[in-house]
Every structure is written in structure tokens, then in C-alpha cells.
C-alpha atoms as a PDB file:
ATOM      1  CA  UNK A   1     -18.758 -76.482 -30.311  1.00  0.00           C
ATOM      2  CA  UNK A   2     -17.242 -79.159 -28.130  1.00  0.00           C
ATOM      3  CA  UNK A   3     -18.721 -82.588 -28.113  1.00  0.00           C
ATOM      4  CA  UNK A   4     -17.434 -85.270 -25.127  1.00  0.00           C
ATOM      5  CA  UNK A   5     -17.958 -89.013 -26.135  1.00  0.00           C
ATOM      6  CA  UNK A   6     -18.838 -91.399 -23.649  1.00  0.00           C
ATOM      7  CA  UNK A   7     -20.538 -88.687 -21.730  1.00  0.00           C
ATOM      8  CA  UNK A   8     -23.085 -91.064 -19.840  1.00  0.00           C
ATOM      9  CA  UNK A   9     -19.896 -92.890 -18.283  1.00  0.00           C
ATOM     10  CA  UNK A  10     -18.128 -91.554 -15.283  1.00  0.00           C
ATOM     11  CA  UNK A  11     -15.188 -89.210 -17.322  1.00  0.00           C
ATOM     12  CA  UNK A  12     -17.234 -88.408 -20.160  1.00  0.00           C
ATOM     13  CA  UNK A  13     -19.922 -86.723 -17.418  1.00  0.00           C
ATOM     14  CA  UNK A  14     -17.425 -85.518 -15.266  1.00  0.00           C
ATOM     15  CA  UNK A  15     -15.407 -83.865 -18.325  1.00  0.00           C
ATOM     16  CA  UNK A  16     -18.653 -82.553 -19.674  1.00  0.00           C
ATOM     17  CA  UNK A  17     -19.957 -80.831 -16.237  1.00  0.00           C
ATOM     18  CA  UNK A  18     -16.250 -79.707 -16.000  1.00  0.00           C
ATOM     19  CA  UNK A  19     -16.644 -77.677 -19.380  1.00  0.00           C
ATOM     20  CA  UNK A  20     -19.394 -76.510 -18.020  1.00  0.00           C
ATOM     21  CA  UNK A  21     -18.734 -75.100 -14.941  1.00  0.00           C
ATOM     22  CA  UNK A  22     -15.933 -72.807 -17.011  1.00  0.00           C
ATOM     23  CA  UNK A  23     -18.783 -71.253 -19.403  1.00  0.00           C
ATOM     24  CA  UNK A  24     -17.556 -73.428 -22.495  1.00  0.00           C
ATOM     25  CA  UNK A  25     -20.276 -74.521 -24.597  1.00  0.00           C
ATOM     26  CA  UNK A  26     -19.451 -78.425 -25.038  1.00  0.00           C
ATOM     27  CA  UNK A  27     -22.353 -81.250 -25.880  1.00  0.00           C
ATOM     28  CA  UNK A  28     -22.725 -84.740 -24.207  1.00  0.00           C
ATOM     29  CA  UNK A  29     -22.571 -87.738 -26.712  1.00  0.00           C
ATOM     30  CA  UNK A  30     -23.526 -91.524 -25.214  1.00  0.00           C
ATOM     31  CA  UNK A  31     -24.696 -94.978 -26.958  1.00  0.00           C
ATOM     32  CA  UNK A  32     -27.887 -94.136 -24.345  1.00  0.00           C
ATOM     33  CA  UNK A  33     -28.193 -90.573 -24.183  1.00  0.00           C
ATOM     34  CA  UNK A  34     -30.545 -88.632 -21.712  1.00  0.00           C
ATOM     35  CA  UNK A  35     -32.052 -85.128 -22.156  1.00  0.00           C
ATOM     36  CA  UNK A  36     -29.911 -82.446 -23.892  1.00  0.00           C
ATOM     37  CA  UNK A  37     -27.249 -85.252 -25.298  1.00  0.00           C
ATOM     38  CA  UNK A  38     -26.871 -86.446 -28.904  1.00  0.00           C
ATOM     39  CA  UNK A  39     -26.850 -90.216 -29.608  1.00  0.00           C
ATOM     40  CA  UNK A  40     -23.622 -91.370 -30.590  1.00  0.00           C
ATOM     41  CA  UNK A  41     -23.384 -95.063 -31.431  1.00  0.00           C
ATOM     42  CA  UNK A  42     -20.025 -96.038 -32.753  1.00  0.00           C
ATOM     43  CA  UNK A  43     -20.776 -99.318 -33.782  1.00  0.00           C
ATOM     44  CA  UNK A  44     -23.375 -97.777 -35.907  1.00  0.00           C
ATOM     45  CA  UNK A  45     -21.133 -95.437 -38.097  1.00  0.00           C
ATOM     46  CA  UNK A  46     -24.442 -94.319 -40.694  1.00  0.00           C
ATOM     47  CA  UNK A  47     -25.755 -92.829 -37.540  1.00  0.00           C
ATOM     48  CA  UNK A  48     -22.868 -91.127 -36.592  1.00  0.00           C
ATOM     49  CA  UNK A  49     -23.088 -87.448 -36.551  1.00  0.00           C
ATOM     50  CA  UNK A  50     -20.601 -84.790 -35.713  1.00  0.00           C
ATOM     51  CA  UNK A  51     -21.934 -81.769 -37.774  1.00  0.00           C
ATOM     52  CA  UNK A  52     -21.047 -78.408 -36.105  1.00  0.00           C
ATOM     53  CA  UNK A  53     -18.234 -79.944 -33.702  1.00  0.00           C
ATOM     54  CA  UNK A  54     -15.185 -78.196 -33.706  1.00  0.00           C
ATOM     55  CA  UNK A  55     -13.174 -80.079 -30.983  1.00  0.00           C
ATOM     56  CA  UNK A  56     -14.366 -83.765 -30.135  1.00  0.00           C
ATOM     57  CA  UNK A  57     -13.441 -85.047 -27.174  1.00  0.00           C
ATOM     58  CA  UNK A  58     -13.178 -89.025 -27.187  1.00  0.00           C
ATOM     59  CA  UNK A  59     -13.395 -91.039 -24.249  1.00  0.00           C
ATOM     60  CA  UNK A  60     -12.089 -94.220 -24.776  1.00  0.00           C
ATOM     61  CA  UNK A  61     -14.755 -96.749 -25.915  1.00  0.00           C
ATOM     62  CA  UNK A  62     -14.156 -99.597 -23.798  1.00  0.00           C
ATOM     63  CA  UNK A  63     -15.561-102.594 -22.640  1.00  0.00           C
ATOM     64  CA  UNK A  64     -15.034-105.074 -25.761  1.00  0.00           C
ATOM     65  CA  UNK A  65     -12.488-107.176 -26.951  1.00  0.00           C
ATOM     66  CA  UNK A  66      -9.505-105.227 -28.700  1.00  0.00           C
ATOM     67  CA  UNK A  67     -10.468-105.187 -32.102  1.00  0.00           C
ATOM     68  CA  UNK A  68     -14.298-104.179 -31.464  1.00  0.00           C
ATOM     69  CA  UNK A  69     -12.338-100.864 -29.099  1.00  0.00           C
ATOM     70  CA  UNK A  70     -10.432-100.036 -31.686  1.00  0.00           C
ATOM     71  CA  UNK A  71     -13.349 -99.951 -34.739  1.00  0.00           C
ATOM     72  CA  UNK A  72     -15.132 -98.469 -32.812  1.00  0.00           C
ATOM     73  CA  UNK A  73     -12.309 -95.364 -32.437  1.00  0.00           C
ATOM     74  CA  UNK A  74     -11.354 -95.940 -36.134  1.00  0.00           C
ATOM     75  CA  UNK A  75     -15.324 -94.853 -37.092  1.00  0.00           C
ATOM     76  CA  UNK A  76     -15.824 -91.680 -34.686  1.00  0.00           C
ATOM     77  CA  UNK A  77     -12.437 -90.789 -36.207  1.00  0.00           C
ATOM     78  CA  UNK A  78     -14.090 -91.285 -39.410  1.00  0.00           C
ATOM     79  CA  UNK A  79     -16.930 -89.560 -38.821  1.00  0.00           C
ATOM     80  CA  UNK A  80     -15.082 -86.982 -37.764  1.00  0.00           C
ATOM     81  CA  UNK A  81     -12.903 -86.089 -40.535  1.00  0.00           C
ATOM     82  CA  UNK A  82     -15.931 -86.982 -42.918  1.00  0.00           C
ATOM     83  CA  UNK A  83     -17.894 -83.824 -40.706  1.00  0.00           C
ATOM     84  CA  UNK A  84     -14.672 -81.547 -40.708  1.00  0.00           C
ATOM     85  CA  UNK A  85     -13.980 -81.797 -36.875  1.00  0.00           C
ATOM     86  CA  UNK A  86     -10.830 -79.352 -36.110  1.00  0.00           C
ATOM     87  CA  UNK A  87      -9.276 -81.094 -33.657  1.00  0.00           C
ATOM     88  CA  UNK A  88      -9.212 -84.270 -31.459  1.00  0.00           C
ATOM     89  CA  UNK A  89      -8.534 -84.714 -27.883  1.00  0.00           C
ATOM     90  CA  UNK A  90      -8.229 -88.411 -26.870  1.00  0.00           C
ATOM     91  CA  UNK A  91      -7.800 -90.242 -23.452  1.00  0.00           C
ATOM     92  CA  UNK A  92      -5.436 -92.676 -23.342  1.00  0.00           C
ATOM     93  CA  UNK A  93      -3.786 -94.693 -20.945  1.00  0.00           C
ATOM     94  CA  UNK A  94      -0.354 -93.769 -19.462  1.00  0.00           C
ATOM     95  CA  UNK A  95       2.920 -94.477 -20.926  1.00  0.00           C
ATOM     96  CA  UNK A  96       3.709 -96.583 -17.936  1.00  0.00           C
ATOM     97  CA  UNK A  97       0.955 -99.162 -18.740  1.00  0.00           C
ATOM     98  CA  UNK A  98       2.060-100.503 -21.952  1.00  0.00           C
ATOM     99  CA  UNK A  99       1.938-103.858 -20.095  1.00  0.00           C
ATOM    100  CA  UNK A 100      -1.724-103.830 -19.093  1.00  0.00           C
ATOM    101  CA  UNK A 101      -4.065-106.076 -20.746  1.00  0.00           C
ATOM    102  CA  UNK A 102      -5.987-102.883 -22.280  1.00  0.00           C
ATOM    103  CA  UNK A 103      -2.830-101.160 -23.679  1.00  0.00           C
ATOM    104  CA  UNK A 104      -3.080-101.934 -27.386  1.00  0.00           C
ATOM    105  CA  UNK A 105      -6.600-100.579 -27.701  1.00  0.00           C
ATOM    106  CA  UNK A 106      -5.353 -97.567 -26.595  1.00  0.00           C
ATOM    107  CA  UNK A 107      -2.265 -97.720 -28.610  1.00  0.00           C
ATOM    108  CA  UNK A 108      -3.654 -98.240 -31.724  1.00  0.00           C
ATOM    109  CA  UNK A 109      -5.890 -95.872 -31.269  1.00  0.00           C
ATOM    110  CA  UNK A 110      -3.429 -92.929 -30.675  1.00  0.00           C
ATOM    111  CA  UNK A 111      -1.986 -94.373 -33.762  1.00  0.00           C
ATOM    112  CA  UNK A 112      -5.582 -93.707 -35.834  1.00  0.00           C
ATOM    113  CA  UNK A 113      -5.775 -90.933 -34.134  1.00  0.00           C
ATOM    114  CA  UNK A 114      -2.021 -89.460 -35.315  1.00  0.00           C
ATOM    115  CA  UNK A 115      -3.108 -90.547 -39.175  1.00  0.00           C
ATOM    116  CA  UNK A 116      -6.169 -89.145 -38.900  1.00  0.00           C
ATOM    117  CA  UNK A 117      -5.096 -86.413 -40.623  1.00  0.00           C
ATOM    118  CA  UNK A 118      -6.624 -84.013 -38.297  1.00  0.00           C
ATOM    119  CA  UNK A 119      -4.806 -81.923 -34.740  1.00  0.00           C
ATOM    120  CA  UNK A 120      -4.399 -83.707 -32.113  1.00  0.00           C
ATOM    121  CA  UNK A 121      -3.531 -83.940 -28.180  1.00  0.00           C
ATOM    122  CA  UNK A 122      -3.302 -87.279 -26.385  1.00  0.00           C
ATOM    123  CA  UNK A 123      -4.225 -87.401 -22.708  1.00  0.00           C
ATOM    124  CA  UNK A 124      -2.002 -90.576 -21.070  1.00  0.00           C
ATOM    125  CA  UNK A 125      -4.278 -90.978 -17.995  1.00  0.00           C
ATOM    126  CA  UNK A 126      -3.256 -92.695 -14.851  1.00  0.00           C
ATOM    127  CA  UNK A 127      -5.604 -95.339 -13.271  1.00  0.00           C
ATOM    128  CA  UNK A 128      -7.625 -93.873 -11.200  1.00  0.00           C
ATOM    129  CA  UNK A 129      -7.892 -93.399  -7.524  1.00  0.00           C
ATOM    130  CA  UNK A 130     -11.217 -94.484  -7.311  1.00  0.00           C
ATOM    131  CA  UNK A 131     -10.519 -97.763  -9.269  1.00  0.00           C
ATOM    132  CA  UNK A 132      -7.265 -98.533  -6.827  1.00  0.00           C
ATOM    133  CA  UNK A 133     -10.064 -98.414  -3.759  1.00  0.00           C
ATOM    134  CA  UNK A 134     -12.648-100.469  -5.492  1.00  0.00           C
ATOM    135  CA  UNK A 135     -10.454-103.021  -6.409  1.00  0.00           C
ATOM    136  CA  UNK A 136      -9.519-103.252  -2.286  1.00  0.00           C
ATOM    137  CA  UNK A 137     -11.171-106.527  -0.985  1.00  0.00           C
ATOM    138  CA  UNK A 138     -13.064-106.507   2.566  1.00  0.00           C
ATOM    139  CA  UNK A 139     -12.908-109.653   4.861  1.00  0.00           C
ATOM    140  CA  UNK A 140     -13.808-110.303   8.365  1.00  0.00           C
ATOM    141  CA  UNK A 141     -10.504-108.970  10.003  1.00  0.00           C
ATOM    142  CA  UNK A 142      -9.625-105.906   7.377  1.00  0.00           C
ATOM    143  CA  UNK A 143      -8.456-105.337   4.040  1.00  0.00           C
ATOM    144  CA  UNK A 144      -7.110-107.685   1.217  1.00  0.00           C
ATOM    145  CA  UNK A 145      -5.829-106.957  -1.834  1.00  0.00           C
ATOM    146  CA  UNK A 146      -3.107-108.850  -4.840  1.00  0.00           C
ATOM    147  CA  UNK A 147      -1.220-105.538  -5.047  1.00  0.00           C
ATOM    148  CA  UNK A 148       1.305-106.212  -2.367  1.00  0.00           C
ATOM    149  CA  UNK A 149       3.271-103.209  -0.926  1.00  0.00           C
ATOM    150  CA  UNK A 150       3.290-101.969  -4.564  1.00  0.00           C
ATOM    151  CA  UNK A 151       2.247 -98.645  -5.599  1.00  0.00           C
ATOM    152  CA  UNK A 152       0.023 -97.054  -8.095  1.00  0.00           C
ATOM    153  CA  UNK A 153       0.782 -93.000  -9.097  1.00  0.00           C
ATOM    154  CA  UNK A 154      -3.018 -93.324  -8.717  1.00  0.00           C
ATOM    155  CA  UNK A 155      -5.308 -89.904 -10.264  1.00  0.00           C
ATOM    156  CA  UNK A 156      -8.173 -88.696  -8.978  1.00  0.00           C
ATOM    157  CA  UNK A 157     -11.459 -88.843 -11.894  1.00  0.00           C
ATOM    158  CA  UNK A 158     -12.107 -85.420 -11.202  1.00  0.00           C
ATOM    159  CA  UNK A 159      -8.513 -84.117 -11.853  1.00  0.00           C
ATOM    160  CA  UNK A 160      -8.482 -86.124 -15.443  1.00  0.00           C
ATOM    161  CA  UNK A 161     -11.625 -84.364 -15.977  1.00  0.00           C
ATOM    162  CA  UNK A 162     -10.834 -80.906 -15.346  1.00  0.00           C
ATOM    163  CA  UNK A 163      -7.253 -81.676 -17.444  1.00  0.00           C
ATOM    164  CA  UNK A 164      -9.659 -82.745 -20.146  1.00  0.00           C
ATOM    165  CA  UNK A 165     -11.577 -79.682 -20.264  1.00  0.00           C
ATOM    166  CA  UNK A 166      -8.670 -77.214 -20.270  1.00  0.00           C
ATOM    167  CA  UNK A 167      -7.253 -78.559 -23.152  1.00  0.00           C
ATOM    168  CA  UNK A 168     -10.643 -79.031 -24.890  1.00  0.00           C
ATOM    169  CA  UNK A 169     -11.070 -75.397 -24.187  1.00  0.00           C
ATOM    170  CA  UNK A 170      -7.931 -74.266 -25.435  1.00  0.00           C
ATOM    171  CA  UNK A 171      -6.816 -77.641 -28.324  1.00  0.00           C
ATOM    172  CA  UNK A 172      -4.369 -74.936 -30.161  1.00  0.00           C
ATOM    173  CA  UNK A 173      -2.370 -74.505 -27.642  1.00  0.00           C
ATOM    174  CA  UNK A 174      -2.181 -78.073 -26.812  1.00  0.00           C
ATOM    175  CA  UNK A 175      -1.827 -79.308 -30.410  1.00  0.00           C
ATOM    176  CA  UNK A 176       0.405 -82.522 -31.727  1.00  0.00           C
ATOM    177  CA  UNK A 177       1.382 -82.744 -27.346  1.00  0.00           C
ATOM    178  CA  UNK A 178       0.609 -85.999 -25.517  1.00  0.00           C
ATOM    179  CA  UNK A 179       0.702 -85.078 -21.697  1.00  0.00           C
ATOM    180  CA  UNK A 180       1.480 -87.645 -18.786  1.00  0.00           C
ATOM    181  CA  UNK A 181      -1.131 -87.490 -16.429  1.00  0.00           C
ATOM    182  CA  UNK A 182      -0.583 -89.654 -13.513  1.00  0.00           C
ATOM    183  CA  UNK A 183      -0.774 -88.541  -9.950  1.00  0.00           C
ATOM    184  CA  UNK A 184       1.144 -89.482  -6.041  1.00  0.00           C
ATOM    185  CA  UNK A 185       1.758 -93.026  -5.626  1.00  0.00           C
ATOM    186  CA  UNK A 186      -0.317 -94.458  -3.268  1.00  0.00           C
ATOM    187  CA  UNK A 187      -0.299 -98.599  -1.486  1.00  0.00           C
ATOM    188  CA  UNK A 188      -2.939-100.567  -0.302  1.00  0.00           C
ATOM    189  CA  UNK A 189      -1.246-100.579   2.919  1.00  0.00           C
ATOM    190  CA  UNK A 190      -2.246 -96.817   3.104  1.00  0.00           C
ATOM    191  CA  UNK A 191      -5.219 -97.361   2.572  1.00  0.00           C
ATOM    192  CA  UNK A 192      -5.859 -99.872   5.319  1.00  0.00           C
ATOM    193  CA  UNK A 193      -3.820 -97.494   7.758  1.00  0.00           C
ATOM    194  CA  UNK A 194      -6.183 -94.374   6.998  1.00  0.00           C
ATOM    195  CA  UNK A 195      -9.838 -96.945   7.404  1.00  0.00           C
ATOM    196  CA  UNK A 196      -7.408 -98.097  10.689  1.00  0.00           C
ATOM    197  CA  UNK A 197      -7.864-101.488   9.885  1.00  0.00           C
ATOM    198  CA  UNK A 198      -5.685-104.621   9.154  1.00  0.00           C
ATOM    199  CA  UNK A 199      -4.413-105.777   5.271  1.00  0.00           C
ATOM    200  CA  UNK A 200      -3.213-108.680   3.856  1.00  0.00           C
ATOM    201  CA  UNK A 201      -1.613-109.484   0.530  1.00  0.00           C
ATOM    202  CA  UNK A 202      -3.331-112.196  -2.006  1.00  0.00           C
ATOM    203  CA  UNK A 203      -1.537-114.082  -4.146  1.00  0.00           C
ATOM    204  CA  UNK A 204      -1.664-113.748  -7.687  1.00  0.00           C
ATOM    205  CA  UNK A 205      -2.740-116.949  -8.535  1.00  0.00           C
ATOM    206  CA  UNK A 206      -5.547-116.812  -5.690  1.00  0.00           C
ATOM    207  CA  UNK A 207      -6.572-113.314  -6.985  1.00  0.00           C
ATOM    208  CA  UNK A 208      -7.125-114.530 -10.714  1.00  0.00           C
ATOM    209  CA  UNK A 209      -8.854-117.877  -9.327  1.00  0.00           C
ATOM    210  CA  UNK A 210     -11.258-115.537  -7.752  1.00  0.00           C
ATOM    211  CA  UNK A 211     -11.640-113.206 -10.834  1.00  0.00           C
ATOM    212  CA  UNK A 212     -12.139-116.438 -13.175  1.00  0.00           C
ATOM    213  CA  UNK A 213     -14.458-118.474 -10.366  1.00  0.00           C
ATOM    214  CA  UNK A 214     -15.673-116.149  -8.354  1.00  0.00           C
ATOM    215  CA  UNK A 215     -16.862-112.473  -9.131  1.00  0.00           C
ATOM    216  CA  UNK A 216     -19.824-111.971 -10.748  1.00  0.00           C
ATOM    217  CA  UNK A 217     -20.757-109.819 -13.942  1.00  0.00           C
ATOM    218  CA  UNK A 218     -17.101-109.873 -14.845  1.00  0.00           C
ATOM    219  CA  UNK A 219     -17.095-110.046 -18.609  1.00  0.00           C
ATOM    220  CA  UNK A 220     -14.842-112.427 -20.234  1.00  0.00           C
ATOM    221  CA  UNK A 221     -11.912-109.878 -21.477  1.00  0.00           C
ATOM    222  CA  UNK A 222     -12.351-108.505 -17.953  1.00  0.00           C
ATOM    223  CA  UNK A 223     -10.334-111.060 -15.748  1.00  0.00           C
ATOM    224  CA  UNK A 224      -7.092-110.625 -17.658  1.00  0.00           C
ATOM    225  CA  UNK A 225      -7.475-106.835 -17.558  1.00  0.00           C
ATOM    226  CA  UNK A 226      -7.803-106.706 -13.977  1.00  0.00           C
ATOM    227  CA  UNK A 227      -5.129-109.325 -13.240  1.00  0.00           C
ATOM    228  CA  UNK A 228      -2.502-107.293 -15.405  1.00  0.00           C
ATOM    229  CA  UNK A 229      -3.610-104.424 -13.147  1.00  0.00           C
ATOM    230  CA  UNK A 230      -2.409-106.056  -9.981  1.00  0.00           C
ATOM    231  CA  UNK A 231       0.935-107.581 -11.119  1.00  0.00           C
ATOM    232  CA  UNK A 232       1.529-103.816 -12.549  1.00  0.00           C
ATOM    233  CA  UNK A 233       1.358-102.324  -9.413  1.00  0.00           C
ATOM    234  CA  UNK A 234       2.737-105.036  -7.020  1.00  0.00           C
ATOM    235  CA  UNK A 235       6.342-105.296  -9.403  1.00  0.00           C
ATOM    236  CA  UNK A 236       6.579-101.374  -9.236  1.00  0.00           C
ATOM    237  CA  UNK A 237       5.474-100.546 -12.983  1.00  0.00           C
ATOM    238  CA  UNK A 238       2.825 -98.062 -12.065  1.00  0.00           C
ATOM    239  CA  UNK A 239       3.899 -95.686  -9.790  1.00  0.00           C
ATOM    240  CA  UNK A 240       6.207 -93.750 -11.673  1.00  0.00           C
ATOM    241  CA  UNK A 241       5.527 -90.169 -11.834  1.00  0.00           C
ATOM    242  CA  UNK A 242       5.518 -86.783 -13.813  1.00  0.00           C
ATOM    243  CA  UNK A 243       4.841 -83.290 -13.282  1.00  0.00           C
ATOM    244  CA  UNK A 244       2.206 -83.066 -16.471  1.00  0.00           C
ATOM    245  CA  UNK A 245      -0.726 -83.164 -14.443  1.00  0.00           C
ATOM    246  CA  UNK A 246      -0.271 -80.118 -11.673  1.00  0.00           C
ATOM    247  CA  UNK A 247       1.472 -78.110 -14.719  1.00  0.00           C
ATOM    248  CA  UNK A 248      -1.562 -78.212 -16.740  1.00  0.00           C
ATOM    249  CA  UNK A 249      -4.025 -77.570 -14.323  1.00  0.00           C
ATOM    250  CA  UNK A 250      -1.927 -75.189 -12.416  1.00  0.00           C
ATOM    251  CA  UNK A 251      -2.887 -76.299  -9.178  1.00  0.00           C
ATOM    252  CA  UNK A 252      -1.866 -79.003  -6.836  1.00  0.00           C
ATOM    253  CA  UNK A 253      -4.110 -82.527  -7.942  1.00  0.00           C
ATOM    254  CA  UNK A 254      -6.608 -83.794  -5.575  1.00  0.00           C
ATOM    255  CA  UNK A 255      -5.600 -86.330  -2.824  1.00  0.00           C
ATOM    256  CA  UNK A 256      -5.819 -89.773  -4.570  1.00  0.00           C
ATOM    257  CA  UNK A 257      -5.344 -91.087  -1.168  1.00  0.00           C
ATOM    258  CA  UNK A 258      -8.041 -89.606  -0.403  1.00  0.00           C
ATOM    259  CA  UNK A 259     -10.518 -90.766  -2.977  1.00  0.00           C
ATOM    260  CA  UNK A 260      -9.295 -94.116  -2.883  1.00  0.00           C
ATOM    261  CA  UNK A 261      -9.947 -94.436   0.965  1.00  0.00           C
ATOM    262  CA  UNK A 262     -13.404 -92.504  -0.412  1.00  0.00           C
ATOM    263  CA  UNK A 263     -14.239 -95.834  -2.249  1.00  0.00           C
ATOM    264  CA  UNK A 264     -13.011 -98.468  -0.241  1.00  0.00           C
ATOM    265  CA  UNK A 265     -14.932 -97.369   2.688  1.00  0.00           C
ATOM    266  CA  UNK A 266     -18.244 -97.024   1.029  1.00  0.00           C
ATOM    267  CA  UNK A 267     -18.263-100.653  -0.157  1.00  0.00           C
ATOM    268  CA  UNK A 268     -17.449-102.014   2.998  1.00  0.00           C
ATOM    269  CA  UNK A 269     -21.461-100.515   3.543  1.00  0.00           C
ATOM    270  CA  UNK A 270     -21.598-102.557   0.489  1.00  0.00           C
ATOM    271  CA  UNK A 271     -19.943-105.776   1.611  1.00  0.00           C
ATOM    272  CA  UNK A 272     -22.020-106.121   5.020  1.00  0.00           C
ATOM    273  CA  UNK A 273     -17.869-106.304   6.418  1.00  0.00           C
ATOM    274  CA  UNK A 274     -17.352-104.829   9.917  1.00  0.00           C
ATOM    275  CA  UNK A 275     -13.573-105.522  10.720  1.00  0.00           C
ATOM    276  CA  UNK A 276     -11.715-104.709  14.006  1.00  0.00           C
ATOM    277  CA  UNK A 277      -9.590-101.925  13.598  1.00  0.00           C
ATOM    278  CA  UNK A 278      -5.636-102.269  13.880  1.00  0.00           C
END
């Protein structure tokens, strides 16, 4: 039986209804599960339990500092050789973003992960598409944002999903590989040309005094994370590209322009911003 981690967060469902939708008998695992999902608390290792799982499927455990991320890997990975898991399929962040402010969790994971002892595949994911469009600012007269006229190789969820679940499906055949899975670079600039409206570059320095002063519910690791983000894509680190992705789904990927423009749009509903188009 496949179990997906995380499966109450945005990948972890989509790569669970994913599984689904091909006939493959996988379980949902969350910190708050709902109906039909086992309860999966990695900070809790005692109540850890992966009994009957063949392939575990872990979506990155984030939102904490670096060394509560990683403990909380190293005890699923634990757990899992503890409950004789066969194989491991992690998500991990892209080769290109070993300069981002989350990098080392996922690094040192894939290093637990490789000692574990058990097979593996690594998943490299790209930042999503959806992510690039929220993190799009509306004003009065268009679109802002601190990314410049850089570009992200930007992946749609869905796509990361459905790569997910075809390995998952088939680990052997994707054992000891770590695939690249980033997607068609994509600018803000784009962005504001599909929503036919104007954009604007922020400075970096105005774009982390905002993050530090000036958004709400940001957690403290958070401001750092999203800053790293920006100067990533605006000095051309991100947008690098590889043919992983279509080859292992064996389709063309979705349209991250797409989805991005998808995002941005719908919180301009949000934002109560009504700009004049270009």
C-alpha cells in the first residue's frame, strides 16, 4: 500500500487524488487528518505508524525552522525502516535552488533519506506556478512584483502531482534516480501582459521592508524564505530548464503561465484592486 504524507496540504492531496484517479490503492497521512486518513504526527515519533506501507510518499514537512524540518524527516524515515517500508519517494526542491533560504532542509533530508538504508527516488520540484502568481502584488494602476524581468521555470501543482504518483506507482523502476522537475520559464511581465494590465518592479530592499513590516501571518523563518525567492528569480538562477518532467509523464506539462495568471487574478477579487488595463 502507498501512503502520501502531508496529504491535508495542497501536494500531498493533489498526489493522493492523483493515485487515485489511476486505480492505485495509496492512503492519506496529515498532522490533522479527516475521514479515511491516518494520523501522522512527525513530531510525535511513538505515534508514528507505517505498518502495511510498502512505498511512502513524503511530502516535505515544512513550515519550521531548519532543524525542526529536518527531525521531523529524520523520524518518518525512522519509522519507516523500523515498519519495513520498501521504498521512499521524497519531494525535494530543484537542483537550481540550492541558494534559497529552504534549501538545506531539503538537502539534508535527501541525505537521510540516501542513508536510510532503504530504495529511494528523489523528486527535485520546481516552484510552483501557483506560488509565482500569488507572490504578484496588486496596486491601484496594475501589477508589482521584486522579481524584475527575471524568470522562474515555474511547474504547475498538478503536474508535480501526477509525476509523484507515477513513480509511486511504479518506485522499481524509478529506484536510486533523482529527476529534475521544473517546467517553462515564465516573468512577471507575462503575467501582467495576459491580466492586460500595467507592472512595475520593487526593489529588493522595499520588498523585504514590506515582508518584515508589513504582511501579516508571515512567520518569522518566512521573510528570508520569500526574499531568497525573489533575488533567485530576478538574477536568472531559476529558470533553467530540463526535459525530466514531460519525459516522465509522457505528455506535454500544463501551462504554468497559465496557472500563474490563474492565481494572480483571483486575488485581485481578494485585494478589492481594480487597475486600468495597459
Amino acid at each position: 500500500m502507498i501512503l502520501v504524507t502531508g496529504a491535508s496540504g495542497n501536494l500531498g492531496r493533489a498526489t493522493l487524488a492523483a493515485l487515485r484517479t489511476r486505480g492505485v490503492v495509496a492512503e492519506g497521512g496529515s498532522r490533522t487528518p479527516v475521514e479515511g486518513m491516518r494520523r501522522l504526527d512527525f513530531d510525535d515519533f511513538e505515534s508514528l505508524d507505517l505498518e502495511g506501507v510498502s512505498t511512502l510518499v513524503l511530502i516535505s514537512a515544512g513550515y519550521g525552522e531548519d532543524d525542526r524540518v529536518i527531525g521531523r524527516h529524520a523520524s518518518v524515515l525512522d519509522a519507516a525502516v523500523r515498519d519495513g517500508v520498501r521504498h521512499v519517494v521524497q519531494t525535494s526542491l530543484t537542483g537550481a535552488g540550492d541558494h534559497l533560504g529552504f534549501a538545506l532542509a531539503h538537502r539534508a533530508t535527501e541525505r537521510l533519506v540516501r542513508g536510510s538504508g532503504l530504495p529511494w527516488t528523489i523528486l527535485r520540484n520546481g516552484l510552483y506556478a501557483e506560488l509565482f502568481g500569488a507572490l504578484l502584488t496588486w496596486t491601484d494602476d496594475g501589477l508589482e512584483s521584486a522579481f524584475g524581468d527575471g524568470a522562474l521555470a515555474a511547474v504547475a501543482r498538478e503536474d508535480l502531482a501526477d509525476a509523484a504518483a507515477l513513480v509511486a506507482a511504479d518506485p522499481a523502476r524509478h529506484s536510486g534516480r533523482v529527476h529534475e522537475l521544473v517546467g517553462t520559464p515564465i516573468t512577471a511581465a507575462q503575467v501582467a501582459d495576459r491580466l492586460e494590465v500595467p507592472y512595475r518592479t520593487l526593489d529588493l530592499g522595499e520588498y523585504r521592508h514590506r515582508l518584515l513590516n508589513g504582511t501579516p501571518g508571515l512567520l518569522p523563518f518566512q521573510p528570508p524564505m520569500l526574499a531568497s525567492i525573489a533575488t533567485g528569480i530576478r538574477h536568472g538562477f531559476l529558470d533553467g530548464t530540463s526535459p525530466d518532467l514531460t519525459d516522465l509523464l509522457g505528455r506535454p506539462a500544463r501551462d504554468p503561465l497559465a496557472a500563474a495568471v490563474a492565481v494572480t487574478s483571483a486575488t485581485r477579487l481578494a485585494s478589492g484592486s481594480e487597475p486600468d488595463p495597459v
